[in-house]
C-alpha atoms as a PDB file:
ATOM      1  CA  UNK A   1     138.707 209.521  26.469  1.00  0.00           C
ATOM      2  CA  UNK A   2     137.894 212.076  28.857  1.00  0.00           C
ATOM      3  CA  UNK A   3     134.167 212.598  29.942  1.00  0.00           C
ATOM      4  CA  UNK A   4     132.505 215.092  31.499  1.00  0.00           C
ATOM      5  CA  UNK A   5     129.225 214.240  32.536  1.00  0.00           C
ATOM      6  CA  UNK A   6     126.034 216.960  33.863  1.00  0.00           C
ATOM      7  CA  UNK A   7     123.538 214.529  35.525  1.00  0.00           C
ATOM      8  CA  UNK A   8     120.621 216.701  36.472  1.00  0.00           C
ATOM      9  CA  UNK A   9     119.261 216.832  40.499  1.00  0.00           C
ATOM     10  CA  UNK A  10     115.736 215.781  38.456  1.00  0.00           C
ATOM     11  CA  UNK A  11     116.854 212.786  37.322  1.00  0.00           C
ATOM     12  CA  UNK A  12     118.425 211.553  40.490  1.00  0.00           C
ATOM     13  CA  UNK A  13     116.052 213.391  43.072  1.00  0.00           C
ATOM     14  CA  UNK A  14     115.998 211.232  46.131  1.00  0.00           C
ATOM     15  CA  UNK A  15     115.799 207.642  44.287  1.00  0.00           C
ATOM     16  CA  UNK A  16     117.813 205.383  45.874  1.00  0.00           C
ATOM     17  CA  UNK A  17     117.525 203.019  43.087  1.00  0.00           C
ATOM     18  CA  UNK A  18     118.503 205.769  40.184  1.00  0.00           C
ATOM     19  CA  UNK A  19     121.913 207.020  42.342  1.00  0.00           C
ATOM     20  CA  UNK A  20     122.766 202.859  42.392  1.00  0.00           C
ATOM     21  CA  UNK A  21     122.216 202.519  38.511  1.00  0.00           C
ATOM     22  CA  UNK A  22     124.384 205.357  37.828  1.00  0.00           C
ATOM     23  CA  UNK A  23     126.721 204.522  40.097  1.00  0.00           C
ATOM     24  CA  UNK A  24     127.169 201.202  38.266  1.00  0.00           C
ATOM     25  CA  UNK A  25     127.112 202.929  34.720  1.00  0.00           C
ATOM     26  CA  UNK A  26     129.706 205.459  35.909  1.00  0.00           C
ATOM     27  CA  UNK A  27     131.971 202.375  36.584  1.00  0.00           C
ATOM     28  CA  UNK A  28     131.812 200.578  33.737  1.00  0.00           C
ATOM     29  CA  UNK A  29     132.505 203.839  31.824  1.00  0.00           C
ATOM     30  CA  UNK A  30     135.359 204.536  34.347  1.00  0.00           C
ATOM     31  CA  UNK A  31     136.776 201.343  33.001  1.00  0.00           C
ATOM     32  CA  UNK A  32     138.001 202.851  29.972  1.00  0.00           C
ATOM     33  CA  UNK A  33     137.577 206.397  30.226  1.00  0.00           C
ATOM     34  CA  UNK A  34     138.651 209.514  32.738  1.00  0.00           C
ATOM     35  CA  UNK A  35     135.050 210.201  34.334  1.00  0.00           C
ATOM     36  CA  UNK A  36     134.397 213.483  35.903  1.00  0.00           C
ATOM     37  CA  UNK A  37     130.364 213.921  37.363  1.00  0.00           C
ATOM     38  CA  UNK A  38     128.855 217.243  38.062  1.00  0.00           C
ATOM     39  CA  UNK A  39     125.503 216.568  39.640  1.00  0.00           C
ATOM     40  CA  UNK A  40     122.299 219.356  40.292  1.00  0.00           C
ATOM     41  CA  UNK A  41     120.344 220.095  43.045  1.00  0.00           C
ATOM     42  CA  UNK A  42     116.952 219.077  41.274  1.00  0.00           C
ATOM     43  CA  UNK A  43     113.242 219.548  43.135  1.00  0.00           C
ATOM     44  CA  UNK A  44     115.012 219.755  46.495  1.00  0.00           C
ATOM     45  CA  UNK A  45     117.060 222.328  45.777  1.00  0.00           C
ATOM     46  CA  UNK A  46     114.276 224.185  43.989  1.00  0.00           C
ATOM     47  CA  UNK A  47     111.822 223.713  47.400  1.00  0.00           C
ATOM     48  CA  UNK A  48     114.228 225.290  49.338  1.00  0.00           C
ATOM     49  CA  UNK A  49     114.920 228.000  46.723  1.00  0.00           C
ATOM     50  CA  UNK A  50     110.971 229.057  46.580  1.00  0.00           C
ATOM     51  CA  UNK A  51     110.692 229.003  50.196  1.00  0.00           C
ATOM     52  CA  UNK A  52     114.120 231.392  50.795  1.00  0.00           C
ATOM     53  CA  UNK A  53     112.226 233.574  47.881  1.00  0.00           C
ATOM     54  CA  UNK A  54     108.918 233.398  49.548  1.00  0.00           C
ATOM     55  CA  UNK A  55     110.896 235.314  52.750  1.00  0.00           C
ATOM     56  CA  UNK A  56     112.671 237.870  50.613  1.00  0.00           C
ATOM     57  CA  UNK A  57     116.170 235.980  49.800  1.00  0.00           C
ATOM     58  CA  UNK A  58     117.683 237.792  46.865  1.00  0.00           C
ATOM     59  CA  UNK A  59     119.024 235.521  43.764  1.00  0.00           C
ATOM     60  CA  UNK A  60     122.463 235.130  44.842  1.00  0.00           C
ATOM     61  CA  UNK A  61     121.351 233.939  48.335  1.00  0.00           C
ATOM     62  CA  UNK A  62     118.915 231.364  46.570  1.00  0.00           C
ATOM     63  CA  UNK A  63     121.886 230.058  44.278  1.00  0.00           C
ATOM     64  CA  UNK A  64     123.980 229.524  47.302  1.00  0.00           C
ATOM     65  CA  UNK A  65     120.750 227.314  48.716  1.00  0.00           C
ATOM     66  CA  UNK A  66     121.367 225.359  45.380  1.00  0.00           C
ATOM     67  CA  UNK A  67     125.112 224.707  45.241  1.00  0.00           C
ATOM     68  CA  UNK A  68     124.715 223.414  48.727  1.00  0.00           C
ATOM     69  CA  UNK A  69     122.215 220.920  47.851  1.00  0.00           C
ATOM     70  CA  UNK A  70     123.953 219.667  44.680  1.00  0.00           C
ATOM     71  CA  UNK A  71     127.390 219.182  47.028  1.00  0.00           C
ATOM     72  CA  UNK A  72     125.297 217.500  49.317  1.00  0.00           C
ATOM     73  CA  UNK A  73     123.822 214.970  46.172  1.00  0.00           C
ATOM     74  CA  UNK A  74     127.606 214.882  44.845  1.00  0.00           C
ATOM     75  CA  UNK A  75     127.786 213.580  48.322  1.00  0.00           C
ATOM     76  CA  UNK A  76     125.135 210.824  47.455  1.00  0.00           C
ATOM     77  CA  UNK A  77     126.199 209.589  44.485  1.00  0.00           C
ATOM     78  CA  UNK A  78     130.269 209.635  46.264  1.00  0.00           C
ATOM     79  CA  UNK A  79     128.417 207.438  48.890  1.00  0.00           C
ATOM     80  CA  UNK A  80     126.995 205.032  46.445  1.00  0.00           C
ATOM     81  CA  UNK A  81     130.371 205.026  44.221  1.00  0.00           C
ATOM     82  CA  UNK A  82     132.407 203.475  47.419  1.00  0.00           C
ATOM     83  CA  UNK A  83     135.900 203.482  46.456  1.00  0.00           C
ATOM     84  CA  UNK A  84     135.707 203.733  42.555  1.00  0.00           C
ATOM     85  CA  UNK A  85     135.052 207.956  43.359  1.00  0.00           C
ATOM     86  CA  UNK A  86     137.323 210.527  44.901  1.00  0.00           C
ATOM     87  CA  UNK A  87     135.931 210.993  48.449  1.00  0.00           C
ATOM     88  CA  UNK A  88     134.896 214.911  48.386  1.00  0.00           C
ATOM     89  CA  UNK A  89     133.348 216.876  46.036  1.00  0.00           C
ATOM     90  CA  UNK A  90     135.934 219.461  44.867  1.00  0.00           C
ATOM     91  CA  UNK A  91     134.638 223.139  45.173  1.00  0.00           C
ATOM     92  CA  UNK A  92     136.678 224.368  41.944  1.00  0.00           C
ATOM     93  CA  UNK A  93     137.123 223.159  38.364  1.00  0.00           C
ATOM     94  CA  UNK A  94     140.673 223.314  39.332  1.00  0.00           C
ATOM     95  CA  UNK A  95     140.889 221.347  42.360  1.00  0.00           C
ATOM     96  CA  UNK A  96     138.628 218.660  40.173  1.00  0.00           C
ATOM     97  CA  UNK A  97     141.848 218.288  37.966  1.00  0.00           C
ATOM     98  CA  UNK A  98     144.010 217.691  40.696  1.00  0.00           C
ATOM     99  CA  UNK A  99     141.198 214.806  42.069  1.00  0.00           C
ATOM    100  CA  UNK A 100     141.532 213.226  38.860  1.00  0.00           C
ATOM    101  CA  UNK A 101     144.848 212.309  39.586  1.00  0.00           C
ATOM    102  CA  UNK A 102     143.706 209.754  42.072  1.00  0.00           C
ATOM    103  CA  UNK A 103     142.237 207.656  39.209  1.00  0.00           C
ATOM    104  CA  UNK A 104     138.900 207.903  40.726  1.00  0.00           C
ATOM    105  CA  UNK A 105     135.379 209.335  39.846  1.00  0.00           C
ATOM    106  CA  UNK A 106     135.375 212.699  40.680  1.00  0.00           C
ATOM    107  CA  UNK A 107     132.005 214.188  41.339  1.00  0.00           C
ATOM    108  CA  UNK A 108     131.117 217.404  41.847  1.00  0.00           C
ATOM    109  CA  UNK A 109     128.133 219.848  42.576  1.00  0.00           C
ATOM    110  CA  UNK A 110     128.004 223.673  42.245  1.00  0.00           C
ATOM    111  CA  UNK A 111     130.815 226.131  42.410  1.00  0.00           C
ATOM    112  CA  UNK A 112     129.496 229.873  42.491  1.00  0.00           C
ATOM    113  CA  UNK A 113     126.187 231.525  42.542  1.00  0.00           C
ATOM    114  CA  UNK A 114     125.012 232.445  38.952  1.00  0.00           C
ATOM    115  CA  UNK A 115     126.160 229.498  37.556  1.00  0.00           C
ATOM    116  CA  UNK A 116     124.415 226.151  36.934  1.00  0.00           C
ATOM    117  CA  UNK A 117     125.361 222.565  37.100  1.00  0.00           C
ATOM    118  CA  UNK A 118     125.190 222.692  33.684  1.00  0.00           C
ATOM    119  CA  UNK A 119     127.662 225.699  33.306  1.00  0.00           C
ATOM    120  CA  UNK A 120     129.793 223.947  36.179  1.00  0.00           C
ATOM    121  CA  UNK A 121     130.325 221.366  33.646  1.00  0.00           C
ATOM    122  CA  UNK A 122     130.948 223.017  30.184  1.00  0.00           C
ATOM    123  CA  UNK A 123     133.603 225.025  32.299  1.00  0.00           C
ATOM    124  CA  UNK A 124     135.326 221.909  33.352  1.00  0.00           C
ATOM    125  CA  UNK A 125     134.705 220.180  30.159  1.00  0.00           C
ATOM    126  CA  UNK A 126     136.876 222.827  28.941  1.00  0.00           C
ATOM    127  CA  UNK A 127     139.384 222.975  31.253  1.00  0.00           C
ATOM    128  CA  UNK A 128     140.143 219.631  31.163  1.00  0.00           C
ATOM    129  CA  UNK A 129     140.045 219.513  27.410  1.00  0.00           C
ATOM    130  CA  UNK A 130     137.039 216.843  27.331  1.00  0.00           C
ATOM    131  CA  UNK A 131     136.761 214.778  24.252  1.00  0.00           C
ATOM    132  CA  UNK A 132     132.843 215.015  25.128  1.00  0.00           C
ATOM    133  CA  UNK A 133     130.836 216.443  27.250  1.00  0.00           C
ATOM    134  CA  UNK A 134     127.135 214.631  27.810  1.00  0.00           C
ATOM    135  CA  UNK A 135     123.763 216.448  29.490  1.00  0.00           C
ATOM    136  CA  UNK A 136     121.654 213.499  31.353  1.00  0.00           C
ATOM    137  CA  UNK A 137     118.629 215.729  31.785  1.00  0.00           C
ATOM    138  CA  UNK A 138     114.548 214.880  32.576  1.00  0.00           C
ATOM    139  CA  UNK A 139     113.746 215.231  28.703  1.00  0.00           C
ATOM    140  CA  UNK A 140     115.099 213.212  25.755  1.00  0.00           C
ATOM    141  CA  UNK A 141     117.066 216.038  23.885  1.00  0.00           C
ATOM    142  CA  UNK A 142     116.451 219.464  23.225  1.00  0.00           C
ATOM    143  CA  UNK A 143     113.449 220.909  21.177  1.00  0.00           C
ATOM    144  CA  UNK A 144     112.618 224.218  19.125  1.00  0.00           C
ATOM    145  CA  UNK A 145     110.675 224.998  21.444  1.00  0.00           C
ATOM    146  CA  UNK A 146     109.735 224.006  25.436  1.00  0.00           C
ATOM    147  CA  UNK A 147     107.834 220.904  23.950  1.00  0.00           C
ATOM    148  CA  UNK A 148     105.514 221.170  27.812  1.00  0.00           C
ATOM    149  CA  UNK A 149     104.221 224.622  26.378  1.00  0.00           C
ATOM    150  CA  UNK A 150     104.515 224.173  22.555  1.00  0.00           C
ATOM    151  CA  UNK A 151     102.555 220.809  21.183  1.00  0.00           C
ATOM    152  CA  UNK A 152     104.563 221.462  17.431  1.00  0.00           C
ATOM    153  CA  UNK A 153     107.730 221.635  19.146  1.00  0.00           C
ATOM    154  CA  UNK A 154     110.279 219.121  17.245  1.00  0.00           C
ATOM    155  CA  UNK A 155     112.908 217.617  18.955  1.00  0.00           C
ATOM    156  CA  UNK A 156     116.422 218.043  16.969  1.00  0.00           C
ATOM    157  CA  UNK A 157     119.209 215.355  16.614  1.00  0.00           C
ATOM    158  CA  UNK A 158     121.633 217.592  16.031  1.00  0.00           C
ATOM    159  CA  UNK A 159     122.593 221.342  16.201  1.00  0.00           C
ATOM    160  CA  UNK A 160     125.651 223.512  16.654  1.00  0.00           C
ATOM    161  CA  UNK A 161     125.962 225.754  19.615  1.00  0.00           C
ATOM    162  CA  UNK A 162     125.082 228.938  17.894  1.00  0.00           C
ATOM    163  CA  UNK A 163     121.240 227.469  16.914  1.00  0.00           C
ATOM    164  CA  UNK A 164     121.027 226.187  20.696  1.00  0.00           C
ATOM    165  CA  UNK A 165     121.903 229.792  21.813  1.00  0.00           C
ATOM    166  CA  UNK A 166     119.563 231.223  19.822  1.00  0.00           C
ATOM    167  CA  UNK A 167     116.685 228.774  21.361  1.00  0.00           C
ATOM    168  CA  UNK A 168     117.515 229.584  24.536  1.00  0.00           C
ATOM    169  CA  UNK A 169     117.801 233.294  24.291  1.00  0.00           C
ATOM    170  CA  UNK A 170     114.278 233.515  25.616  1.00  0.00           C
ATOM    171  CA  UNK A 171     114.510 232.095  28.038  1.00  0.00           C
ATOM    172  CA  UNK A 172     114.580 232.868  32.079  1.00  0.00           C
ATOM    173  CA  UNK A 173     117.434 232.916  34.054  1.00  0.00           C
ATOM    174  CA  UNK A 174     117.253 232.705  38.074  1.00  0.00           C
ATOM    175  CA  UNK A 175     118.086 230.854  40.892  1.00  0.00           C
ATOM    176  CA  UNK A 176     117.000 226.992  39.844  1.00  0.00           C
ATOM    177  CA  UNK A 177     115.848 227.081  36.674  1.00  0.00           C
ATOM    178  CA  UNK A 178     115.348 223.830  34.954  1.00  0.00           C
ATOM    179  CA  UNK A 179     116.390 224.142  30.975  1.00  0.00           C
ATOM    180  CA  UNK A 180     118.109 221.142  28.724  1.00  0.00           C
ATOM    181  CA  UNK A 181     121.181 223.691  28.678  1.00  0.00           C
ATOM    182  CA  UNK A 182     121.465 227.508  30.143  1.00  0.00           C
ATOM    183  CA  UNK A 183     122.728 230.252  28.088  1.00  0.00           C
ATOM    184  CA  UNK A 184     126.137 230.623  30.078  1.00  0.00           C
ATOM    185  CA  UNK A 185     126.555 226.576  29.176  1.00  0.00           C
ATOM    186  CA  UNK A 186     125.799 227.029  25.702  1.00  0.00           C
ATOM    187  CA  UNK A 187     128.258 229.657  25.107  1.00  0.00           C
ATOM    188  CA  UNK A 188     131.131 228.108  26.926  1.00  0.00           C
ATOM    189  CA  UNK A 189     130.063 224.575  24.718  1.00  0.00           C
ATOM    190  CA  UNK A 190     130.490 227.324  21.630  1.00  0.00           C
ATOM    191  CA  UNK A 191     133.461 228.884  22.271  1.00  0.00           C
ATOM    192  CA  UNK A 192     135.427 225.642  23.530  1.00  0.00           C
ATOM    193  CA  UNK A 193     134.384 223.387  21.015  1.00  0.00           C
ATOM    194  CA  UNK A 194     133.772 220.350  23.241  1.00  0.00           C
ATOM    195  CA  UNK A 195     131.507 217.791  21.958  1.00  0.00           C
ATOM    196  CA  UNK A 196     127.957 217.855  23.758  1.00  0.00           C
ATOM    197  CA  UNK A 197     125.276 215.346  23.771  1.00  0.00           C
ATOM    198  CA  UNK A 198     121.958 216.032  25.825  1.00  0.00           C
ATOM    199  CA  UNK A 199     120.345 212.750  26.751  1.00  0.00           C
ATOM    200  CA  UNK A 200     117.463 211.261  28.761  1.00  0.00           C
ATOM    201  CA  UNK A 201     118.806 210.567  32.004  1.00  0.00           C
ATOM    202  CA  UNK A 202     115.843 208.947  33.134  1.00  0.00           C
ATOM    203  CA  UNK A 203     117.761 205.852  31.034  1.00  0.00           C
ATOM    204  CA  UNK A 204     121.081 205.909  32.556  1.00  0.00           C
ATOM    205  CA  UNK A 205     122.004 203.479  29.113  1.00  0.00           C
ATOM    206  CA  UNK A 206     122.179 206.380  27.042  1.00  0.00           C
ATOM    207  CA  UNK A 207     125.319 207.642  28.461  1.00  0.00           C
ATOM    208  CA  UNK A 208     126.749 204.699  26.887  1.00  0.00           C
ATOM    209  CA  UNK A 209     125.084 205.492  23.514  1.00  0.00           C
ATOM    210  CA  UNK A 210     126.473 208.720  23.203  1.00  0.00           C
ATOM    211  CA  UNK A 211     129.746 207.765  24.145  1.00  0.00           C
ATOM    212  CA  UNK A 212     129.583 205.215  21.684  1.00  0.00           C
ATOM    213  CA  UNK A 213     128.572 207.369  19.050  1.00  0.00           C
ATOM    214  CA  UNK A 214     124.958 206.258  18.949  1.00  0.00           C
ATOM    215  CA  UNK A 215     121.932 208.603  17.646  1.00  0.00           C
ATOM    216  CA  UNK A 216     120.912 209.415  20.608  1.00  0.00           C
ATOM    217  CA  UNK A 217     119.561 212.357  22.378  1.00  0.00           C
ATOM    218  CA  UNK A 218     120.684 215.869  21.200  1.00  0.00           C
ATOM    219  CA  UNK A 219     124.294 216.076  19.771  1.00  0.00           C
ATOM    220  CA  UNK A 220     125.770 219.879  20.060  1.00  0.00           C
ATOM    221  CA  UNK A 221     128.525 220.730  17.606  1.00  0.00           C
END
């Protein structure tokens, strides 16, 4: 199978121990499967965002703060992978494919400004034809509603892309934004028909689970 795999920068952050865990997941999935990673820039990248918007940096500036800090956590997780990933982070969905070639882990951050990790990776999920594309994010699926603002939001097990779009049509889009899935990622998950599961990626396990086929998380379909 071929997996494309969104890991958000808030699940990672800086700890040491969390880029180790999923470096030994992404192994043992690597085993059996053609693994590509595309990792976000998280709270650091979203520091350095608010202080470039604090001194007047327009959106597009901001987003190129972001994609350098999820390159430079690609870079982390690489470092922790040893051997078992393709050395560099490719820039381009394209020049992902030819990584993949190696027979190595290929991780990834950002690629232009205006899109998100999450984007990065329903465009590559559909380039490379993905049997399934899975969203390791900082909450355990994807609600009605932001479940932080909204105490009767209900978390759903499973949805197709056009309800997700219609949950997130509300919301805000700018330079890092932290949402399960953005609107750009929802409609290229739509339109390409690759499998998506958003899980808790604060429990590196359920990437197994939803490869397996396990209720778990959000499945998008």
């Amino acid at each position: 199978m071929t997996l494309v795999l969104s890991i958000g920068g808030s699940v990672v952050g800086g700890d040491q121990d969390r880029f180790l865990e999923y470096a030994e997941i992404l192994q043992r999935l690597a085993s059996d499967h053609t693994v590509f990673v595309v990792v976000g820039g998280g709270e650091t990248a979203r520091d350095y965002i608010s202080r470039a918007r604090m001194w007047g940096a327009d959106e597009t500036f901001c987003d190129l703060i972001g994609i350098a800090v999820t390159r430079l956590n690609a870079r982390l997780l690489i470092a922790a992978l040893g051997n078992h990933a393709y050395p560099v982070p490719p820039e381009t969905q394209e020049d992902a494919t030819v990584a993949a070639l190696s027979g190595r882990i290929v991780v990834m951050g950002g690629t232009v400004p205006g899109h998100t990790t999450d984007a990065v990776a329903a465009i590559l999920a559909e380039f490379v034809h993905a049997d399934l594309m899975i969203n390791a994010t900082s909450t355990d699926g994807i609600y009605t509603s932001d479940p932080k603002k909204d105490p009767d939001a209900v978390k759903l097990d499973k949805i197709s892309p056009r309800r997700l779009i219609e949950i997130i049509a509300g919301s805000k889009m700018e330079a890092g934004a932290n949402l399960p899935l953005d609107m750009l990622a929802a409609k290229v998950i739509e339109r390409s028909g690759v499998p998506t599961v958003v899980v808790d990626g604060r429990r590196p396990q359920s990437l197994f689970d939803a490869v397996r086929g396990k209720p778990v998380g959000t499945r998008v379909q």
